[in-house]
N, C-alpha and C. Protein backbone atom coordinates (compact mmCIF):
# COMPACT_ATOMS: atom_id res chain seq x y z
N UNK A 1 -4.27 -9.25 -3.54
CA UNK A 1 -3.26 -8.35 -3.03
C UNK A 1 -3.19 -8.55 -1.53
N UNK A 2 -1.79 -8.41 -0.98
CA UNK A 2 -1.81 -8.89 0.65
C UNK A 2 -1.79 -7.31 1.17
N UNK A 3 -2.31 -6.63 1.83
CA UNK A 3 -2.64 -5.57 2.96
C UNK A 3 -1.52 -5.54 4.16
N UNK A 4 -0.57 -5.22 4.46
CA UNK A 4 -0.14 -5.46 5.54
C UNK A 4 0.03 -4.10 6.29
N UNK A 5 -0.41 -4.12 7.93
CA UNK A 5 0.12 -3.01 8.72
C UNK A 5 1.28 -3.21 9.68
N UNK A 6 2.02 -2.10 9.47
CA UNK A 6 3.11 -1.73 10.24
C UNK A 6 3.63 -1.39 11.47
N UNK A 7 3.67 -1.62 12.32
CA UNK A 7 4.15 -0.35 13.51
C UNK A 7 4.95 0.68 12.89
N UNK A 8 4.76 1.75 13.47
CA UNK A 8 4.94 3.24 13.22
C UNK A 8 6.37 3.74 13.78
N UNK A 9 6.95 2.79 14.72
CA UNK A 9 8.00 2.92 14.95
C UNK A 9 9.24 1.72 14.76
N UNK A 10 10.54 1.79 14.68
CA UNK A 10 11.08 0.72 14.44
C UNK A 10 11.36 -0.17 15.94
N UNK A 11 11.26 -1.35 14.88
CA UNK A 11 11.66 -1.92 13.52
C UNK A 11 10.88 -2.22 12.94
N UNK A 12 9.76 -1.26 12.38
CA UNK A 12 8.64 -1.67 11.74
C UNK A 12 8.12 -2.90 11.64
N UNK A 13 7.68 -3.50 12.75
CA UNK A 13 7.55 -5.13 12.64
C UNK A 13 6.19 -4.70 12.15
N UNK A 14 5.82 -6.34 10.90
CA UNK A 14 4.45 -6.42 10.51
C UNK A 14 3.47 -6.75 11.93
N UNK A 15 2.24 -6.25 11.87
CA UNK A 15 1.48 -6.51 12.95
C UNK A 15 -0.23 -7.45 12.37
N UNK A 16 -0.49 -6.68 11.37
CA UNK A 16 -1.48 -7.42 10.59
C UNK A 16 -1.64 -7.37 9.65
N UNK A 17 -1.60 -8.58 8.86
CA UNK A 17 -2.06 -9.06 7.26
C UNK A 17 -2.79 -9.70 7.17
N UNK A 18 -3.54 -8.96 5.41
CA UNK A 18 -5.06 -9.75 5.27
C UNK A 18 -4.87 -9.45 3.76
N UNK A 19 -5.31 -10.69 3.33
CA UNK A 19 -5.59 -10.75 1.78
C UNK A 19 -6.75 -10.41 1.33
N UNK A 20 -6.78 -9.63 0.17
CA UNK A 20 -7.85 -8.64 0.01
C UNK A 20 -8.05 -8.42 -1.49
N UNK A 21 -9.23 -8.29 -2.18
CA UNK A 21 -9.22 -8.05 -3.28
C UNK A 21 -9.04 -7.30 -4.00
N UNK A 22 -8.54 -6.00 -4.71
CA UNK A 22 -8.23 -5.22 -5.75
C UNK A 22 -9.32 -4.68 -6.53
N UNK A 23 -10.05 -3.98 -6.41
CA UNK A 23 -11.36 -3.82 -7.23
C UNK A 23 -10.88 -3.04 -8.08
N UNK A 24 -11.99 -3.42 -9.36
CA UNK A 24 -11.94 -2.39 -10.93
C UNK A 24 -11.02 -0.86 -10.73
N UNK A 25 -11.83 -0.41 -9.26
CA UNK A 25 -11.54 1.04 -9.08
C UNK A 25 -10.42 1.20 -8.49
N UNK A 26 -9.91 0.59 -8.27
CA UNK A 26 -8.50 0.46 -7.97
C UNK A 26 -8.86 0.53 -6.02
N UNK A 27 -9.67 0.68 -5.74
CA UNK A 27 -9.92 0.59 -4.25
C UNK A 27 -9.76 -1.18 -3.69
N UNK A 28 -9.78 -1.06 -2.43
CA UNK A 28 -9.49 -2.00 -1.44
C UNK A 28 -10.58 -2.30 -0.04
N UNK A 29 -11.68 -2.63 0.24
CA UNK A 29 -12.25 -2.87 1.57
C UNK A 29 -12.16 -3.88 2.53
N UNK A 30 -11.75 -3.42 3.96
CA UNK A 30 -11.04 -4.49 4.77
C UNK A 30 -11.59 -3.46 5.92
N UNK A 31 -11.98 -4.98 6.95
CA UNK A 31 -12.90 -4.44 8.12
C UNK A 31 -11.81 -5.37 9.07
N UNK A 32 -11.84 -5.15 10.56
CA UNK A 32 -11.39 -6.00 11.52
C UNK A 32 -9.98 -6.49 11.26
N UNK A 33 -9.37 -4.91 10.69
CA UNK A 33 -7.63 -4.88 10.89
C UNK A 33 -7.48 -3.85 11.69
N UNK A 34 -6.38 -3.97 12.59
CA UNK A 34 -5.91 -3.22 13.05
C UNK A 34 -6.46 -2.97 14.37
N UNK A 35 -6.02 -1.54 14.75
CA UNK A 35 -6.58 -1.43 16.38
C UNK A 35 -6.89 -0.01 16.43
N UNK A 36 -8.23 1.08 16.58
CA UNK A 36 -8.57 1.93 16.16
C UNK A 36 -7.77 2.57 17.28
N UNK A 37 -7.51 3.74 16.64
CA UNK A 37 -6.96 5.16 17.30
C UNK A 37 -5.21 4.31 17.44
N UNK A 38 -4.38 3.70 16.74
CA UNK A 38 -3.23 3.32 16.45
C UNK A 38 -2.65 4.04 15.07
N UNK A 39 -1.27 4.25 15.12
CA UNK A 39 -1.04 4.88 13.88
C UNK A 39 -0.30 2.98 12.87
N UNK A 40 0.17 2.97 11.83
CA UNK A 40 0.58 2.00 11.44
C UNK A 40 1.04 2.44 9.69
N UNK A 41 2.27 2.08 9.63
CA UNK A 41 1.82 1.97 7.78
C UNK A 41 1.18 0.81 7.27
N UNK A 42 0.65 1.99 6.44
CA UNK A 42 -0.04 0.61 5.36
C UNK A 42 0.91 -0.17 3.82
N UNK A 43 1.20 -1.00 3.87
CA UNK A 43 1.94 -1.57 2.91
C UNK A 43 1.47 -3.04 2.04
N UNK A 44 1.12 -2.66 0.46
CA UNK A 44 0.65 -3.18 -0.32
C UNK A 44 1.61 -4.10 -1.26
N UNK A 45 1.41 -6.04 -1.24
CA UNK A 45 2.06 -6.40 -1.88
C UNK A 45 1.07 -7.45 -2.90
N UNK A 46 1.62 -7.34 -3.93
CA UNK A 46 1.77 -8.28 -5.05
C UNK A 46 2.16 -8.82 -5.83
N UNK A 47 1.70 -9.93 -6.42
CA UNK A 47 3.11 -10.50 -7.39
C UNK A 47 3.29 -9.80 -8.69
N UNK A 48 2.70 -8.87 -9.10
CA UNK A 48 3.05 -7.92 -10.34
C UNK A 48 3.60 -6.66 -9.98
N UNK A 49 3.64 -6.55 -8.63
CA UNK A 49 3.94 -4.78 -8.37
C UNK A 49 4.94 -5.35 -7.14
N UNK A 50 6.01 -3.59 -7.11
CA UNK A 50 6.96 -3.48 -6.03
C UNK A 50 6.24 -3.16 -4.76
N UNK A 51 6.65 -4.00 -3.86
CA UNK A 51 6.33 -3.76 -2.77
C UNK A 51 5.93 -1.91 -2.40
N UNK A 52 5.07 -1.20 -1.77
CA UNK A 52 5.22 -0.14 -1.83
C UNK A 52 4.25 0.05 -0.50
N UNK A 53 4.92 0.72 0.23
CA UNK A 53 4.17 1.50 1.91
C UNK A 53 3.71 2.91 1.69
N UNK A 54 2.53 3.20 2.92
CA UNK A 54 2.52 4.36 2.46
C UNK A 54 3.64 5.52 3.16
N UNK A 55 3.15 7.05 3.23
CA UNK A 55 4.99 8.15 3.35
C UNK A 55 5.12 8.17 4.33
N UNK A 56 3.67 7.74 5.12
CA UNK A 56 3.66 8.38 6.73
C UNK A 56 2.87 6.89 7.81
N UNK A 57 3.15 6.79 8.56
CA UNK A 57 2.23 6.04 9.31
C UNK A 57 0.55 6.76 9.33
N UNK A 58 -0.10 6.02 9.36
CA UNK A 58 -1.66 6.27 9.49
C UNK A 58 -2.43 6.12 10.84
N UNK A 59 -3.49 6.97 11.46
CA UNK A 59 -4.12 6.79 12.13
C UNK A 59 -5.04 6.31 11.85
N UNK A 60 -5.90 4.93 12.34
CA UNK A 60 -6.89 4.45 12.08
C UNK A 60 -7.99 4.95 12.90
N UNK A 61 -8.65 5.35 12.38
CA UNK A 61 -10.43 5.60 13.27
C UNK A 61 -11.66 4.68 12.35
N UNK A 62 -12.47 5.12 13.23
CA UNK A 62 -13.67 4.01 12.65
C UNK A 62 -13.56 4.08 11.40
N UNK A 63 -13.53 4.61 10.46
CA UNK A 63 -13.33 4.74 8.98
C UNK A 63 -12.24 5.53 8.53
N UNK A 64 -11.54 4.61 8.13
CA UNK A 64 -10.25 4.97 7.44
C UNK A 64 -9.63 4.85 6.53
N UNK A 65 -9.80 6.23 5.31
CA UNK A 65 -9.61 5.82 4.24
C UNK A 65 -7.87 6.45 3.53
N UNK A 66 -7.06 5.66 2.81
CA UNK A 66 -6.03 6.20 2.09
C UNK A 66 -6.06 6.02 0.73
N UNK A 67 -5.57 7.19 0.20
CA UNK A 67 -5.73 7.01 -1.62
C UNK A 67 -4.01 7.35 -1.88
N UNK A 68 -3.71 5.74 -2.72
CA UNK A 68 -2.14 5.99 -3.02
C UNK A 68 -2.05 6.90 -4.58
N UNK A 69 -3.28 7.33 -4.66
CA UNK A 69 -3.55 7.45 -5.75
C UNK A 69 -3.19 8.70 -6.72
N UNK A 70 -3.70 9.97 -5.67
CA UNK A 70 -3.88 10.69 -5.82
C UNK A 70 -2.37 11.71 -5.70
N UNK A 71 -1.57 11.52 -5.46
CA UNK A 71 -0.23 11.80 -5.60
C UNK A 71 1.05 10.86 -5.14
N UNK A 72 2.54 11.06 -5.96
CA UNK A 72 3.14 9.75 -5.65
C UNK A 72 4.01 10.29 -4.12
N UNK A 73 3.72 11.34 -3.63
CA UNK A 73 4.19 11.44 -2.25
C UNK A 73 3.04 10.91 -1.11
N UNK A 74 2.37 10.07 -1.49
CA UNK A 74 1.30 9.25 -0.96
C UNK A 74 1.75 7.52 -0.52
N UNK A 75 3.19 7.28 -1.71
CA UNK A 75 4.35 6.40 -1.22
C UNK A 75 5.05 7.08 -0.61
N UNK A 76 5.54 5.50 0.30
CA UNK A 76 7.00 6.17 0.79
C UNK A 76 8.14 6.24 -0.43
N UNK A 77 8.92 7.04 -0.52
CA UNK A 77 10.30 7.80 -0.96
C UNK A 77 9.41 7.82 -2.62
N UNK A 78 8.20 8.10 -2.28
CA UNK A 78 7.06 8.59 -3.98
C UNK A 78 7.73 7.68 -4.81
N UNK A 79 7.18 6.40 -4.63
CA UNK A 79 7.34 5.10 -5.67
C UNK A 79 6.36 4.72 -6.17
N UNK A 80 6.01 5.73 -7.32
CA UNK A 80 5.02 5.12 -7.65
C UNK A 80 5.16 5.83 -9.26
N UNK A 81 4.28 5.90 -10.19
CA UNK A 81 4.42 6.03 -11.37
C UNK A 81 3.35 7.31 -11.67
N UNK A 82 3.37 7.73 -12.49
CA UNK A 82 2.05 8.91 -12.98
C UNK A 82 1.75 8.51 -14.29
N UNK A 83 0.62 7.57 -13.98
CA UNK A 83 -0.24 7.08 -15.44
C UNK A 83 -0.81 8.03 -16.75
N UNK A 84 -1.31 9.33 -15.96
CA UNK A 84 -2.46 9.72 -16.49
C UNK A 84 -2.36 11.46 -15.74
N UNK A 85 -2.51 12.36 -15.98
CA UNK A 85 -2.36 13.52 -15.20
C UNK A 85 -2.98 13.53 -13.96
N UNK A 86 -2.26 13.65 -13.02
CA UNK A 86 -2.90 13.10 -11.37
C UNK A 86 -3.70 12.08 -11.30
N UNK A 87 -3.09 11.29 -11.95
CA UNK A 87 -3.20 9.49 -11.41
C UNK A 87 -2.07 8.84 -11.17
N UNK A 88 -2.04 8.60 -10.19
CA UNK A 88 -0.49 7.58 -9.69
C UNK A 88 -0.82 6.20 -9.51
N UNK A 89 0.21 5.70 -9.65
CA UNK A 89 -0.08 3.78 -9.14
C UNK A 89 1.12 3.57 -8.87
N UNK A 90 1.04 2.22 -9.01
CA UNK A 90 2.05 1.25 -8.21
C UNK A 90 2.98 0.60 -9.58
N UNK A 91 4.11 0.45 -9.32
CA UNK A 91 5.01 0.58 -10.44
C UNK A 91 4.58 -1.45 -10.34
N UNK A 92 4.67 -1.47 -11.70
CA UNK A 92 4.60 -3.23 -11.99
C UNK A 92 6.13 -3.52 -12.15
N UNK A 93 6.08 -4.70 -11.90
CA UNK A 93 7.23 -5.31 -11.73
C UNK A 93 7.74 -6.29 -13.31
N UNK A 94 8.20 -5.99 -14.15
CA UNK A 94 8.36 -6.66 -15.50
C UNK A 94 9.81 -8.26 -15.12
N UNK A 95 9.43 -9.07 -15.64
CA UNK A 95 10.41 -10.11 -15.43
C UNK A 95 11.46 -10.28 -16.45
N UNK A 96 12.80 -10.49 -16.38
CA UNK A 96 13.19 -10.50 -17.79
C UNK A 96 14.26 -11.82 -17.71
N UNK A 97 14.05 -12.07 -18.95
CA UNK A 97 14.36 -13.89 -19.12
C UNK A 97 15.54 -13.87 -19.94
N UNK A 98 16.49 -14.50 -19.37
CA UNK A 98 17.87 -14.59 -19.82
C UNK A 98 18.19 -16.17 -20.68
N UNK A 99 18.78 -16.17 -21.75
CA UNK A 99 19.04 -17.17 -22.24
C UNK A 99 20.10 -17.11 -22.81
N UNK A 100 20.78 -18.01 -22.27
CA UNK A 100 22.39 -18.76 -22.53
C UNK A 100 22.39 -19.56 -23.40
C-alpha cells in the first residue's frame, strides 16, 4: 500500500510517499515521514481499493496514530464502507470486463 502525505492547504500538493505494508490487523507502521509538529493528510492508495484521504489534515507528533477504522467520518466525504458493526474500511475497487 503507498502512504502518501498532503499539505493541509491547497493545492494539496503530495509532500511524502512511502510504501508500506498492510498488516493482518489492518494497521500500518512508518517511521521518518513527515515533519513533526506539521499538520498533513494522510492518503492511502492501492490497487484493490479507492483512493481514500483522511476528513481532516493531521498533526504529527512523535507518535502519531490514525484509525480509518473506527468510523467512516474518519474519510474524507466518509468513503468508506461498514463491514461489521463499527468497523469501517476502505471500499475495494471491483473491475468489470466487457465483451463485444
Amino acid at each position: 500500500m503507498d502512504v502518501e502525505l498532503h499539505a493541509a492547504n491547497p493545492p494539496y500538493a503530495m509532500l511524502f510517499q512511502r510504501r508500506a505494508i498492510l498488516k493482518q490487523d489492518g494497521s500500518i507502521a512508518l517511521k521518518g515521514i513527515g515533519q513533526i509538529g506539521q499538520s498533513y493528510y494522510f492518503v492511502l492508495k492501492h490497487r484493490n481499493h479507492i483512493e481514500t484521504w483522511s476528513a481532516n489534515p493531521v498533526l504529527l507528533t512523535a507518535i502519531t496514530t490514525y484509525d480509518f477504522s473506527v468510523n467512516s467520518n474518519q474519510a474524507f466525504a466518509a468513503n468508506q464502507i461498514e463491514v461489521e458493526q463499527g468497523n469501517w474500511a476502505l471500499f475495494v475497487v471491483t473491475s468489470t470486463r466487457m465483451v463485444l
